[in-house]
Structure formats: structure tokens, C-alpha cells
C-alpha atoms as a PDB file:
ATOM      1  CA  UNK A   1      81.581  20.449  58.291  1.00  0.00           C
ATOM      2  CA  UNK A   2      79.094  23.156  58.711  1.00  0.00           C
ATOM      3  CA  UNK A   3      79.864  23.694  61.849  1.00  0.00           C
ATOM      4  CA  UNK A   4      83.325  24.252  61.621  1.00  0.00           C
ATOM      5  CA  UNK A   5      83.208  26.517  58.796  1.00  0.00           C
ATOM      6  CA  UNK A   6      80.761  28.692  60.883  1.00  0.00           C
ATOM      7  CA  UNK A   7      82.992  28.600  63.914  1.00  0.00           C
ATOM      8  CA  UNK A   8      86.140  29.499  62.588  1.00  0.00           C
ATOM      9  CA  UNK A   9      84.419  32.224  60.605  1.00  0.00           C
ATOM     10  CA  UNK A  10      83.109  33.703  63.981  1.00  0.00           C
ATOM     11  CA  UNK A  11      86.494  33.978  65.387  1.00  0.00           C
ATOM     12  CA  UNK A  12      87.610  35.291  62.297  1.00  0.00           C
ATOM     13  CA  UNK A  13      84.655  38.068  62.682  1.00  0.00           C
ATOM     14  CA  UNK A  14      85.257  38.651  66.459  1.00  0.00           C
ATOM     15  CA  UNK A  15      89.122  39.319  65.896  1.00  0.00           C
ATOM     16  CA  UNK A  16      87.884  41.901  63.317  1.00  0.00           C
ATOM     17  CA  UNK A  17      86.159  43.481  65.953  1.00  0.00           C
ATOM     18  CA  UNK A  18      88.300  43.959  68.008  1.00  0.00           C
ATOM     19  CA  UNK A  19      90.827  45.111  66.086  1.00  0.00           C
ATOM     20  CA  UNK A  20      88.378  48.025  64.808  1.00  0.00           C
ATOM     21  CA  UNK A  21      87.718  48.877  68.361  1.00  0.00           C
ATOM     22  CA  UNK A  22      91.233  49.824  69.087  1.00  0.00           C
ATOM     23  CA  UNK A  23      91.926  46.784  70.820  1.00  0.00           C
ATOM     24  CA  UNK A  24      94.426  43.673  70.514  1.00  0.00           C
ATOM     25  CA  UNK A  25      94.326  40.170  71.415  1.00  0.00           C
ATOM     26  CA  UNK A  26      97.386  39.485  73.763  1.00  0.00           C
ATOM     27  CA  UNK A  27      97.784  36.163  74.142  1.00  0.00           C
ATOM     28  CA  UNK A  28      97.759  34.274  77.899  1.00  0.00           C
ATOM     29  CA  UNK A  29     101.504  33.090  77.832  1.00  0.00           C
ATOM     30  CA  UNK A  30     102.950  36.570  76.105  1.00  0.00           C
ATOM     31  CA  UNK A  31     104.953  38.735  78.568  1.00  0.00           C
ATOM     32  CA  UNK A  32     103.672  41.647  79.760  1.00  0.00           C
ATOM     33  CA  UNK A  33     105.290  45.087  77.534  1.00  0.00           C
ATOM     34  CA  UNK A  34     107.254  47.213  79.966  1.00  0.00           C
ATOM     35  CA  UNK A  35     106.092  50.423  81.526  1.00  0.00           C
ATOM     36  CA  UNK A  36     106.798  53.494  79.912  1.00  0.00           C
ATOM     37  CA  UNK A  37     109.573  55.404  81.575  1.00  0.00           C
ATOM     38  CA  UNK A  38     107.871  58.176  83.460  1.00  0.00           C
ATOM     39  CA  UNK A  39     109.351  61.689  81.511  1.00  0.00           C
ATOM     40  CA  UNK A  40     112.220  62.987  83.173  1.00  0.00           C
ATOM     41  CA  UNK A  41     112.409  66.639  84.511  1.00  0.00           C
ATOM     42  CA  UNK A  42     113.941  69.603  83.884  1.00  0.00           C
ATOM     43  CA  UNK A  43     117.221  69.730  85.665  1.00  0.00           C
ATOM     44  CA  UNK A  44     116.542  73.298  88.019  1.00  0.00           C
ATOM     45  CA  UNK A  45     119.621  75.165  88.230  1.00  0.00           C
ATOM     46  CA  UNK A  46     119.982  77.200  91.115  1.00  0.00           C
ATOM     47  CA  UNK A  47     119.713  80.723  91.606  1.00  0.00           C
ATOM     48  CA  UNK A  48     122.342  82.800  93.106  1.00  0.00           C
ATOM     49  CA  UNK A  49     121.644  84.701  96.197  1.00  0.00           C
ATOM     50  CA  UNK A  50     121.420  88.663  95.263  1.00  0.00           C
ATOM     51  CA  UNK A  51     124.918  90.461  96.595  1.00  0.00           C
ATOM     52  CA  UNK A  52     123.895  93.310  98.809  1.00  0.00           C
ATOM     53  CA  UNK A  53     126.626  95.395  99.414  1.00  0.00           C
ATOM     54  CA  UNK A  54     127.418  96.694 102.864  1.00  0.00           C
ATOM     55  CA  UNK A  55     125.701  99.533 104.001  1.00  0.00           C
ATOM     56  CA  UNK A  56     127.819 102.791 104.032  1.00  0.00           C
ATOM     57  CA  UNK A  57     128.843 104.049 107.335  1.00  0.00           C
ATOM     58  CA  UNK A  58     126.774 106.795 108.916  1.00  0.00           C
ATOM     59  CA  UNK A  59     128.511 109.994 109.293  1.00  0.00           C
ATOM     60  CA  UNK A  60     127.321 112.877 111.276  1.00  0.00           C
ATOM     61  CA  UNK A  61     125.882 115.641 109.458  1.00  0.00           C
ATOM     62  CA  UNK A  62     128.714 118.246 111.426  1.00  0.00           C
ATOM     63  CA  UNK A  63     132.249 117.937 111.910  1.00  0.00           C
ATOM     64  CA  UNK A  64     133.214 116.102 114.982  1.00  0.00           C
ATOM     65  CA  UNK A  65     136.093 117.370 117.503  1.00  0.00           C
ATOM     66  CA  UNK A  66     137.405 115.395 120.655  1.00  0.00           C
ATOM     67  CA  UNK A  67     140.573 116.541 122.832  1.00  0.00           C
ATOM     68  CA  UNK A  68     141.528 119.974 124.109  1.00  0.00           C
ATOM     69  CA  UNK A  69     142.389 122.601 121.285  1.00  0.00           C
ATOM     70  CA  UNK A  70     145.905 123.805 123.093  1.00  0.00           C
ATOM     71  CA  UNK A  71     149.422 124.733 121.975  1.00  0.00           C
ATOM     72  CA  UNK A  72     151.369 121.483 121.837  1.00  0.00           C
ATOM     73  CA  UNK A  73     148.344 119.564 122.010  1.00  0.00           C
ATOM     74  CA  UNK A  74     146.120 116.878 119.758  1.00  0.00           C
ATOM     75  CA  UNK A  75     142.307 116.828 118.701  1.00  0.00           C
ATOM     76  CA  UNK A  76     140.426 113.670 117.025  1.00  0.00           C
ATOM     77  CA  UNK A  77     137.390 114.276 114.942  1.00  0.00           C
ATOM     78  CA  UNK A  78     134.906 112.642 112.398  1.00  0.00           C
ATOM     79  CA  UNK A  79     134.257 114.356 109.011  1.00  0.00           C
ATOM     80  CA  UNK A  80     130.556 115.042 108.000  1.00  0.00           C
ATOM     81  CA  UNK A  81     129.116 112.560 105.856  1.00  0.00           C
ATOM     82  CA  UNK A  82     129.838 113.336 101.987  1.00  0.00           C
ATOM     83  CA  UNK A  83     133.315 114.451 102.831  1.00  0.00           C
ATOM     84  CA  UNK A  84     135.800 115.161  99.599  1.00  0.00           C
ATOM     85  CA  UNK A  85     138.153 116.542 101.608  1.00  0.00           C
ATOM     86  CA  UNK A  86     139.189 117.692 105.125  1.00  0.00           C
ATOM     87  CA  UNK A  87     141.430 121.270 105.028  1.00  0.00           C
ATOM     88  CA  UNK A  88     142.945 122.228 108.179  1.00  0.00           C
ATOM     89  CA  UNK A  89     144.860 126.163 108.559  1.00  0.00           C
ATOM     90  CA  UNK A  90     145.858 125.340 104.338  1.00  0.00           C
ATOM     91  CA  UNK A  91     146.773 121.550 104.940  1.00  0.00           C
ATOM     92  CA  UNK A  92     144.880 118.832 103.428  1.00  0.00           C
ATOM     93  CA  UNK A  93     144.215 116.375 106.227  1.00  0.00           C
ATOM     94  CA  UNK A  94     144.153 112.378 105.702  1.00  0.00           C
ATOM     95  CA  UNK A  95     140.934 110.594 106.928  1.00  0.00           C
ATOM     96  CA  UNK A  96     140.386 106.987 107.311  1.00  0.00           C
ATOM     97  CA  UNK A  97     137.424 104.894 105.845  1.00  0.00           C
ATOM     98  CA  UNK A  98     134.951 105.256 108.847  1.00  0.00           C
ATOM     99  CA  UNK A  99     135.819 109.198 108.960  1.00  0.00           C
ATOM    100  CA  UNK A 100     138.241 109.620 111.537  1.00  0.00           C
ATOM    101  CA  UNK A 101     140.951 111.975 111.584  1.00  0.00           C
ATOM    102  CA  UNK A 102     143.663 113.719 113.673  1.00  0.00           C
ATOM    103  CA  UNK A 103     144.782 117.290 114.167  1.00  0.00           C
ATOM    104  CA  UNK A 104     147.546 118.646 116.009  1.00  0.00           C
ATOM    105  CA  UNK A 105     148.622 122.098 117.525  1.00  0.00           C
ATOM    106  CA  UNK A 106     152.092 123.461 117.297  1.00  0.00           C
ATOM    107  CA  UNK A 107     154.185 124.929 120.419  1.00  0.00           C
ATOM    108  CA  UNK A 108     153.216 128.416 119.029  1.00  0.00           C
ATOM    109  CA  UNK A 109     150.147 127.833 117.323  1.00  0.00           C
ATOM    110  CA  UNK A 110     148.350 131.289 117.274  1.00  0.00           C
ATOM    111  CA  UNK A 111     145.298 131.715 119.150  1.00  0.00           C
ATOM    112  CA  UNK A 112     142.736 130.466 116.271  1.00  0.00           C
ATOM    113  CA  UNK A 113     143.112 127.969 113.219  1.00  0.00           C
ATOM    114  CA  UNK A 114     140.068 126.966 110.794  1.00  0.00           C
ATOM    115  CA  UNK A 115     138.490 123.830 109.630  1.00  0.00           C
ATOM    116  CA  UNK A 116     137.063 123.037 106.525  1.00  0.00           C
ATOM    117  CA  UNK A 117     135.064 120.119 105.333  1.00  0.00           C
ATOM    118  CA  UNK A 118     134.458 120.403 100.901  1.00  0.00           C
ATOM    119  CA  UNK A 119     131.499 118.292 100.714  1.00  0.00           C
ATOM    120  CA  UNK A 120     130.768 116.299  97.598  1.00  0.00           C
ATOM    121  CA  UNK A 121     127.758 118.380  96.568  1.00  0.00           C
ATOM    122  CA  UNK A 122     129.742 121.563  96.862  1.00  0.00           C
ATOM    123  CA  UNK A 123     129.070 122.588 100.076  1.00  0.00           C
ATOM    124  CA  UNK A 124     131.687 123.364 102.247  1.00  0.00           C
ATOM    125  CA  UNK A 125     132.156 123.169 106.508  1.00  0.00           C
ATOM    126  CA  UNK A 126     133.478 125.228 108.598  1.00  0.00           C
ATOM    127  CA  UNK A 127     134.654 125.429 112.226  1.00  0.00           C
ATOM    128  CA  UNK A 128     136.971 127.710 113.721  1.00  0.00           C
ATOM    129  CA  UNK A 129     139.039 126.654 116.778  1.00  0.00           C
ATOM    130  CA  UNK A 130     140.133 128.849 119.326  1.00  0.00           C
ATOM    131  CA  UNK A 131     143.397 127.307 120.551  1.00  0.00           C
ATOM    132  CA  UNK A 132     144.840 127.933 124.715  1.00  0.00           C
ATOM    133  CA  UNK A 133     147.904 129.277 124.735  1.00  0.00           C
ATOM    134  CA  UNK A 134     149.844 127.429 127.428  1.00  0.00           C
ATOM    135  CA  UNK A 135     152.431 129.253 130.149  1.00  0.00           C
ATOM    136  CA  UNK A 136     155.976 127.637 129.242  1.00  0.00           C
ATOM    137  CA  UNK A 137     158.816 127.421 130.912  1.00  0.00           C
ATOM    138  CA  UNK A 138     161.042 130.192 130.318  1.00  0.00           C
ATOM    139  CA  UNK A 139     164.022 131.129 131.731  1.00  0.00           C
ATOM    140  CA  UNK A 140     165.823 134.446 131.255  1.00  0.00           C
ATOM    141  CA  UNK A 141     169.687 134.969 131.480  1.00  0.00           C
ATOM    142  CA  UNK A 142     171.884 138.130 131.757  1.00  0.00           C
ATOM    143  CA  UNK A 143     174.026 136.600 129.003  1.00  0.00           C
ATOM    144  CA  UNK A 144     174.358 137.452 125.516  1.00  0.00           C
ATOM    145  CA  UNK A 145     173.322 134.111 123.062  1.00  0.00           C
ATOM    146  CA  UNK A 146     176.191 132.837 121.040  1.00  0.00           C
ATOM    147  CA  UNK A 147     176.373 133.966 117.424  1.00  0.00           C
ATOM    148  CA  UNK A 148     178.865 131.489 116.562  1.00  0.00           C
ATOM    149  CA  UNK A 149     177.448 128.653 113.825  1.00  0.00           C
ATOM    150  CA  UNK A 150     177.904 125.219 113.388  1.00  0.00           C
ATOM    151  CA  UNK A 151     181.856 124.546 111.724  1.00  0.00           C
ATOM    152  CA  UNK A 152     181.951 123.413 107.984  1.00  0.00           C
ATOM    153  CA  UNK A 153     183.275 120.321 109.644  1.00  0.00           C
ATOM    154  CA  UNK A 154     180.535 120.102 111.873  1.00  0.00           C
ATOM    155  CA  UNK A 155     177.827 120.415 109.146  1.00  0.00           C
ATOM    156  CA  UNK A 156     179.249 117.746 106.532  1.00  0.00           C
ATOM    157  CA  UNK A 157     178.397 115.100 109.142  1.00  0.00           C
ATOM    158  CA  UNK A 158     175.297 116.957 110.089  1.00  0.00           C
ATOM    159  CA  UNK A 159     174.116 117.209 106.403  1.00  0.00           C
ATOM    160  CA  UNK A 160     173.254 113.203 105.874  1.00  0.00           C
ATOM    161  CA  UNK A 161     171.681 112.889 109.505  1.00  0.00           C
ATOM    162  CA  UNK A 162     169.098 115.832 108.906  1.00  0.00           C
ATOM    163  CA  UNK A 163     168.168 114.035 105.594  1.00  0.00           C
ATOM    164  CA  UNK A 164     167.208 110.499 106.851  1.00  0.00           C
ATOM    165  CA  UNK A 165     165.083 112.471 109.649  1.00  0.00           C
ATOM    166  CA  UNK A 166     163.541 114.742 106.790  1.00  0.00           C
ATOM    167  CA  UNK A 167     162.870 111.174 105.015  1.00  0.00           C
ATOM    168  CA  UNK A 168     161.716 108.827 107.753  1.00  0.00           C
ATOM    169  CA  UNK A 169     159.543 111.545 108.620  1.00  0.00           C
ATOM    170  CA  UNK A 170     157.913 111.641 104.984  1.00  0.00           C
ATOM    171  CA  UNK A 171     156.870 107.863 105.707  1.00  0.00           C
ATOM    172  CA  UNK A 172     153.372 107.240 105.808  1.00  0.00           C
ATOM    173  CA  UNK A 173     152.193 103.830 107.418  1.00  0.00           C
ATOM    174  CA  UNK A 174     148.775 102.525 108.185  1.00  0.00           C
ATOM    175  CA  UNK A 175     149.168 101.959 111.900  1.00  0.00           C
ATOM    176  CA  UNK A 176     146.475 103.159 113.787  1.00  0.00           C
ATOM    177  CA  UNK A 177     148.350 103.742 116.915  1.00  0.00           C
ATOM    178  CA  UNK A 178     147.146 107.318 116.829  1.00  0.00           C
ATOM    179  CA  UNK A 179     144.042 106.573 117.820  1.00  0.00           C
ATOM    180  CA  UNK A 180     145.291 104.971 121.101  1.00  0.00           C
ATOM    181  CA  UNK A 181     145.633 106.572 124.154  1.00  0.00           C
ATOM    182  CA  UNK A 182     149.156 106.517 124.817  1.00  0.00           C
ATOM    183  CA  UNK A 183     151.183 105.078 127.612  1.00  0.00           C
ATOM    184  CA  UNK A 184     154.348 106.528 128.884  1.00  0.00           C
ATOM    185  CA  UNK A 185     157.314 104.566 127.205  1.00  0.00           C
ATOM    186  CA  UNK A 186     159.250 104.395 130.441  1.00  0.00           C
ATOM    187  CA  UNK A 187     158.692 106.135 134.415  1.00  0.00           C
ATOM    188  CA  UNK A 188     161.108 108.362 136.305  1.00  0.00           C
ATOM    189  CA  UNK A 189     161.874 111.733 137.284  1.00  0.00           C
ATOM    190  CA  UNK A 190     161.055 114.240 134.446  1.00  0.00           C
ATOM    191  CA  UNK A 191     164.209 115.966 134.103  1.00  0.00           C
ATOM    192  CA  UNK A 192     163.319 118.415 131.011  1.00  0.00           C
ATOM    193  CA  UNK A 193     159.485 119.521 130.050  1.00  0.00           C
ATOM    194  CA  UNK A 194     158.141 120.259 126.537  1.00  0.00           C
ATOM    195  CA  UNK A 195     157.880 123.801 125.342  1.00  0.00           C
ATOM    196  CA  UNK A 196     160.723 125.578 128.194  1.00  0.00           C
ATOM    197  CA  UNK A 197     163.011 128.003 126.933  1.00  0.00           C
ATOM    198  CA  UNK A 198     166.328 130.212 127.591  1.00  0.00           C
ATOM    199  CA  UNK A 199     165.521 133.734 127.206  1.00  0.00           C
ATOM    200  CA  UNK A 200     169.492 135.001 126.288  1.00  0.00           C
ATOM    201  CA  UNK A 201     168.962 139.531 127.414  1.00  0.00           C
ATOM    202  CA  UNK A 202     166.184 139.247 125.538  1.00  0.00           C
ATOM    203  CA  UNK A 203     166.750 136.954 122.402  1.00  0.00           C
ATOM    204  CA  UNK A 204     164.839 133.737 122.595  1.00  0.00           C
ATOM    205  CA  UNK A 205     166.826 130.268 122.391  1.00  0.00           C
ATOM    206  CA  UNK A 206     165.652 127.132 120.763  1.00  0.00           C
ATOM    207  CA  UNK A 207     162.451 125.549 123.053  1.00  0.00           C
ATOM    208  CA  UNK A 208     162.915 121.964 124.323  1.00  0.00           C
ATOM    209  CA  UNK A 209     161.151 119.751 121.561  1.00  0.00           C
ATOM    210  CA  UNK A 210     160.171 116.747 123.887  1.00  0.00           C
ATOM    211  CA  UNK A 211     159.885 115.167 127.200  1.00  0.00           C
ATOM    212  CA  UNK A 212     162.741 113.686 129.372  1.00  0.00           C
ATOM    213  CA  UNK A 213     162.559 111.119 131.633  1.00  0.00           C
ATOM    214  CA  UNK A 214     165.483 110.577 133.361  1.00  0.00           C
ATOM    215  CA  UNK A 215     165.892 106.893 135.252  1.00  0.00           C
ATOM    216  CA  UNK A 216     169.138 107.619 137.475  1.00  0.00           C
ATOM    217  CA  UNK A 217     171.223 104.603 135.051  1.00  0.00           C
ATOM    218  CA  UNK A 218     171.916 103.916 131.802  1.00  0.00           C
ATOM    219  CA  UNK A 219     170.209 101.128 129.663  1.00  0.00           C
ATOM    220  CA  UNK A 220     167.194 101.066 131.490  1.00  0.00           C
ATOM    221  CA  UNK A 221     164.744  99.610 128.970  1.00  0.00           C
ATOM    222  CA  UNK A 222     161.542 100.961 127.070  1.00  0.00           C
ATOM    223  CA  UNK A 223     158.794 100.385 126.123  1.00  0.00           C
ATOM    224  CA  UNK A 224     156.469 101.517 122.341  1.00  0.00           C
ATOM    225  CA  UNK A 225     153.625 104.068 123.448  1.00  0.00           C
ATOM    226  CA  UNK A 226     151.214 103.414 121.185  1.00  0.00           C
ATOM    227  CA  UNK A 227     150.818 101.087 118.028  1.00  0.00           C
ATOM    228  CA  UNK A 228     153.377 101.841 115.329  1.00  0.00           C
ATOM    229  CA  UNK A 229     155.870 101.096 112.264  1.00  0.00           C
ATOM    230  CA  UNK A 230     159.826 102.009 112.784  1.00  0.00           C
ATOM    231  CA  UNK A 231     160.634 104.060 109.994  1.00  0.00           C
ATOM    232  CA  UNK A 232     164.519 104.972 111.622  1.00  0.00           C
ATOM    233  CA  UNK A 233     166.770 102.676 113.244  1.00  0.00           C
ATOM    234  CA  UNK A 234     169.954 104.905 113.416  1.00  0.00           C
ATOM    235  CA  UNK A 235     173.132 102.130 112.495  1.00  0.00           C
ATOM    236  CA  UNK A 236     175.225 104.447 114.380  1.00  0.00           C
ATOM    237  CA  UNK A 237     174.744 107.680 116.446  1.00  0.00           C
ATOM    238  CA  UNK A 238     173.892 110.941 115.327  1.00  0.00           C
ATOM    239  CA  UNK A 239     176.183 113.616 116.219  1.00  0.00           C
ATOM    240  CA  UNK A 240     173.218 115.404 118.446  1.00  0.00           C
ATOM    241  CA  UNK A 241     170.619 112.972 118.885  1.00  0.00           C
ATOM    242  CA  UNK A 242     172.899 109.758 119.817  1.00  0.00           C
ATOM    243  CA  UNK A 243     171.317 106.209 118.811  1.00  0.00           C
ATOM    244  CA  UNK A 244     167.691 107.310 117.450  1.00  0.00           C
ATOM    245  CA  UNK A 245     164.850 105.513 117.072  1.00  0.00           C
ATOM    246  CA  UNK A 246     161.449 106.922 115.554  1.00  0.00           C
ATOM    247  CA  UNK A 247     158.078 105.456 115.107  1.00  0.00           C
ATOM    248  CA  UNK A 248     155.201 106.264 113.002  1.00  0.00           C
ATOM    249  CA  UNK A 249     151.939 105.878 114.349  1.00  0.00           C
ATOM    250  CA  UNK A 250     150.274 106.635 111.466  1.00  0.00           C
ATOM    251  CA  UNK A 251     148.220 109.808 109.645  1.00  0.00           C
ATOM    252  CA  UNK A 252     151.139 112.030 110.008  1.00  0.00           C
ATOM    253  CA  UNK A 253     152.025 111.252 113.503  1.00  0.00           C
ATOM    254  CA  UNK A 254     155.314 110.024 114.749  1.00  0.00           C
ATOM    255  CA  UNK A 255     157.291 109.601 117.706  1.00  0.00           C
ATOM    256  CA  UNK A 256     161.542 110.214 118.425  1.00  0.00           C
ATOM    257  CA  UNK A 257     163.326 108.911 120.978  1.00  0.00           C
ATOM    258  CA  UNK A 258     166.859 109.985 121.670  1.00  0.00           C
ATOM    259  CA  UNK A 259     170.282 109.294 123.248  1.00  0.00           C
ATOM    260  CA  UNK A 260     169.412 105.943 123.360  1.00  0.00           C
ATOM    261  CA  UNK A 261     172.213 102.793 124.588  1.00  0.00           C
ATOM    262  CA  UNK A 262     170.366 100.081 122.218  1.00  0.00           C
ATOM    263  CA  UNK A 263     167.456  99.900 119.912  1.00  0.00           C
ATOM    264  CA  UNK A 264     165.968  96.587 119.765  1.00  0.00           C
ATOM    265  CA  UNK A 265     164.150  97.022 116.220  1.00  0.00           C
ATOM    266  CA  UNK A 266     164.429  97.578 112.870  1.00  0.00           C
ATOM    267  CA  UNK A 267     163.456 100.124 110.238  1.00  0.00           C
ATOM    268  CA  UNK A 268     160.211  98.236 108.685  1.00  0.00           C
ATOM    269  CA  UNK A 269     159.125  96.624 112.170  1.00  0.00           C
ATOM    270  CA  UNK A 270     155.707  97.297 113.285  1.00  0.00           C
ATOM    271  CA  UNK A 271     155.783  97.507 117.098  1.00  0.00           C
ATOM    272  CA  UNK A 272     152.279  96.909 119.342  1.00  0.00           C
ATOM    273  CA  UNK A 273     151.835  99.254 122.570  1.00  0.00           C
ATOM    274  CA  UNK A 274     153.916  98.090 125.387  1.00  0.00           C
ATOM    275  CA  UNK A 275     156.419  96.484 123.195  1.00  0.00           C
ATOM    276  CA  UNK A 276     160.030  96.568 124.510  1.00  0.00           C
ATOM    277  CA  UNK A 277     161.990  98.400 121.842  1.00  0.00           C
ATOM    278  CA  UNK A 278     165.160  99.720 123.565  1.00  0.00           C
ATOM    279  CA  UNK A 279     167.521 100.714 126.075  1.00  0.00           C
ATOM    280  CA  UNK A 280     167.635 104.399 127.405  1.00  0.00           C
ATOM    281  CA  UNK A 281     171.328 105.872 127.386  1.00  0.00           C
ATOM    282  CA  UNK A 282     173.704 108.806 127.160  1.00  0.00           C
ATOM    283  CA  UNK A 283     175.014 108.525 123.805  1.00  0.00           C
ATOM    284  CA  UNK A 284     174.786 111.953 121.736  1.00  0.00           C
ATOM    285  CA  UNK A 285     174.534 115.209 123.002  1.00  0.00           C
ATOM    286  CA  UNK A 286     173.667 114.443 126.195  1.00  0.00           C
ATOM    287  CA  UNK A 287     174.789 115.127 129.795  1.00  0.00           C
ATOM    288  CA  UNK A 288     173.252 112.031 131.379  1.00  0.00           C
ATOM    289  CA  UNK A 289     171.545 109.234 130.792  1.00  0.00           C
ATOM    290  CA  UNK A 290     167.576 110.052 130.107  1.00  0.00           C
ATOM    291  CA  UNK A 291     165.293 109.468 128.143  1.00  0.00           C
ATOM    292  CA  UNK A 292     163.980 112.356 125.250  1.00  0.00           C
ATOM    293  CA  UNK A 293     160.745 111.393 123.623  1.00  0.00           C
ATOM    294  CA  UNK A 294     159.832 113.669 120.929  1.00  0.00           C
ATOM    295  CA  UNK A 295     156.383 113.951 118.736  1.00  0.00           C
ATOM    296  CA  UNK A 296     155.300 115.530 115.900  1.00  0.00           C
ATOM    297  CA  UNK A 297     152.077 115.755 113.896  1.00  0.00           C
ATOM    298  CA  UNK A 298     153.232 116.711 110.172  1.00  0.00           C
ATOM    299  CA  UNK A 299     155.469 119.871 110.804  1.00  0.00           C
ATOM    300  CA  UNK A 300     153.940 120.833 114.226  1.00  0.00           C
ATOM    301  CA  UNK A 301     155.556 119.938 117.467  1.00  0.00           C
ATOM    302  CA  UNK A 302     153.544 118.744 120.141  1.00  0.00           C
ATOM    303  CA  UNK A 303     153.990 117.550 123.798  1.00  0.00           C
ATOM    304  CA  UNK A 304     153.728 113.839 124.894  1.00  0.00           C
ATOM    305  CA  UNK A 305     152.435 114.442 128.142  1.00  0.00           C
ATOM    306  CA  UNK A 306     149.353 115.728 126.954  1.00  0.00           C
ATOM    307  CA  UNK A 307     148.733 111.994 124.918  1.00  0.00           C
ATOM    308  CA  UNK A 308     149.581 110.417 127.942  1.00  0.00           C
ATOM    309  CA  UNK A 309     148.098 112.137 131.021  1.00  0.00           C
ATOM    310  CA  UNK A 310     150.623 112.825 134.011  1.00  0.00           C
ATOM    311  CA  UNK A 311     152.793 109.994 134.984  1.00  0.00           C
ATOM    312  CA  UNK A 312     151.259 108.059 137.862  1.00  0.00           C
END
């Protein structure tokens, strides 16, 4: 009896123990407690990449001229960098994102013309351009010029025409055709030049506005230049020009093309370089079949052949 007492006390005493020390008695059969989950992470969002934004185009620190400052004739520059805006002879003068612009010499363009770059810190940059005068083509007759106008008749159907010409020519695309170098729409003999003249006993006549080409036959086809939009696609022919067609190549210039048999676009169409658009004709005021291919920059006249190099 002794003996028991003693021994159950000691286990009674050793559990005490143990369970002052921090420690438990797990029995051998009991299942082992689960593992604590391990902690869980913070989810890392990710972070966006930083937007640089393009660089801005170098510009030069001058203006820029390319081309042959000559009556009738086209330049191409690049506007210093910090440009507001680009004056040329009183006319504010379009350029494009990287710069580039185009400038353009009329038939009589006196011998100088000025231009200005307004920079945005106020600064402003000039260059005067000394322009070639060109000979023309002039032709003197012993006759006196006729004084007689156009009939009242006459101008009633000339009126509307003049107007969709004044209009098409207001249109402003983004084609960047004029920055091509231009082929010639069609090849033959070149029956009339750019710039000639009739001198009537001493009274100048009206110049010749354009180039023609004439092919020997009617509805020999053609071809675009350059790059372009068709902002007129005559529905009928004008009383002078016949079927017309004009392009705009964009930043003021355009191209005509006259006395035409068929146009093969439409007013809206943007034509590529080499593009058949029509069929050369007689229709008009015309006394044969040929071609006339007119240009203009803005309100200045200019001469094809000079865009496209003699015709080889």
C-alpha cells in the first residue's frame, strides 16, 4: 500500500513539473498537431515602366534652302529649330512636323524676295533670295491686240467655272507629293513652253501658264506626277479649259491638266505617282489634241519642267 501511494504521488509530482517547465505530456497514440501555415506574402504589384516621350526632332540652327531660286521655279527648305512661324515676301508659309517646307517663284517674280523665320524666343531669321530671271519666249507681232471683251453671254457660263477653280484651289490636303521629284505625266513633242508670250506693237498678251505635250492622237493616256488628292473632276467641259482635272499635292501646291478626252478619277481620290488618271484630248479651247499641264504654288505660277528635269 505504501508503495503505491508513493508511486502514484511521483507521477503526480513529475507531471507538475513538467507542466511548470512549459512542457506537455503528449501521449504515444495522439496524432501529431498540424504545421502552422507558413505566413503568406504581400501580393507585389507591378510597377509601370516610366513613359519617355520621343525625343524632339533636331532642327538646324539656320534656315535651310534646296532648289534653284528662278522665275517659275520651286525651292524646299527646313525652318530653324524653335520656329513659330515661316513668312515668305508677306505670306505665312505652312511647315510640316519635321520642318519642311516649300516655296515657289512666280513667272515675274522680281529679282529678290525675303525670308523670315519668328522664332519662339523672339528672335527672328532672315534670308534674302536673289531670284534668276529667265529669257522667255516672246514673240512680237505688227498687229494691234484685240480690245474686244468676253460677251455677257460668254461670261454667265464663264462665271460658275472660274468659281469651282477659285475653290478647288482653296483645298488643302495632306499629300506629300510635293516633296517628290516629279515625273512627266505623259512623253511627246512639246508643242507650247511655260512662260512664252505674244508681244501685240508693243502691248504684252497673256503668257502661256503651262506645258504642252502634244502625242500626235487623241486619248492617249496619263499618268499622276507626283503623290496627290483630286480636288476637281470637271462633270462636263469648261468652255476654255475642256474636261479638267486638278490635283493637289499638298502645302499649297497643285497641278491642272487640260483639254482632256476622259478623266479616270474623282474629286476626293488620292492618286500615287505613276497612277493612270486620264486620257489626253481636244475638248475645250483647243486646236489639237495635247496635253496642258499647269502648276501653281498658292497664287504664283510656276513651270513643270523645272520639277521634272527635261524629258528623256
Amino acid at each position: 500500500m505504501k508503495m503505491m501511494v508513493f508511486t502514484s504521488r511521483a507521477v503526480t509530482m513529475g507531471s507538475m513539473a513538467l507542466a511548470l517547465s512549459g512542457c506537455s505530456v503528449v501521449p504515444e497514440s495522439a496524432e501529431p498537431a498540424p504545421a502552422a501555415a507558413p505566413p503568406r506574402q504581400a501580393e507585389v504589384q507591378p510597377v509601370p515602366e516610366a513613359v519617355v516621350p520621343a525625343p524632339e526632332p533636331q532642327r538646324p540652327a539656320r534656315l535651310l534652302l534646296s532648289g534653284e531660286a528662278i522665275q517659275g521655279g520651286v525651292m524646299l527648305g527646313t525652318v530653324p529649330g524653335g520656329t513659330r512661324s515661316l513668312i515668305f515676301d508677306g505670306q505665312n508659309v505652312p511647315f510640316d512636323d519635321e520642318g519642311n517646307f516649300i516655296i515657289a517663284f512666280n513667272r515675274d517674280a522680281p529679282p529678290s524676295a525675303m525670308l523670315s523665320a519668328n522664332l519662339l524666343d523672339g528672335r527672328t531669321i532672315d534670308r534674302r533670295i536673289n531670284v534668276a530671271p529667265r529669257k522667255w519666249n516672246i514673240e512680237r507681232v505688227n498687229i494691234a491686240r484685240r480690245r474686244s471683251g468676253p460677251s455677257a453671254a460668254f461670261q454667265r457660263i464663264r462665271a460658275p467655272e472660274i468659281r469651282q477653280i477659285v475653290a478647288a484651289r482653296k483645298i488643302r490636303s495632306d499629300s506629300r507629293g510635293w516633296q517628290q521629284k516629279f515625273i512627266w505625266p505623259v512623253k511627246g513633242r512639246i508643242s507650247g513652253r511655260f512662260g512664252s508670250q505674244r508681244i501685240y506693237r508693243g502691248e504684252p498678251g497673256s503668257y502661256h501658264s503651262g506645258v504642252d505635250v502634244a502625242t500626235g492622237e487623241s486619248g492617249t493616256p496619263f499618268v499622276a506626277p507626283a503623290d496627290g488628292v483630286v480636288i476637281l473632276a470637271s462633270s462636263k467641259p469648261f468652255s476654255l479649259e475642256g474636261n479638267l482635272l486638278m490635283i493637289d499635292h499638298g502645302m499649297g501646291l497643285n497641278s491642272a491638266f487640260l483639254h482632256l478626252s476622259k478623266i479616270a478619277v474623282r474629286k476626293g481620290d488620292r492618286v500615287r505617282q505613276g497612277q493612270y488618271i486620264g486620257n489626253i484630248g481636244a475638248t475645250g479651247r483647243a486646236t489639237g489634241p495635247h496635253l496642258h499641264w499647269g502648276m501653281k504654288w498658292n497664287a504664283a505660277r510656276i513651270d513643270p519642267i523645272l520639277l521634272t528635269g527635261p524629258m528623256e
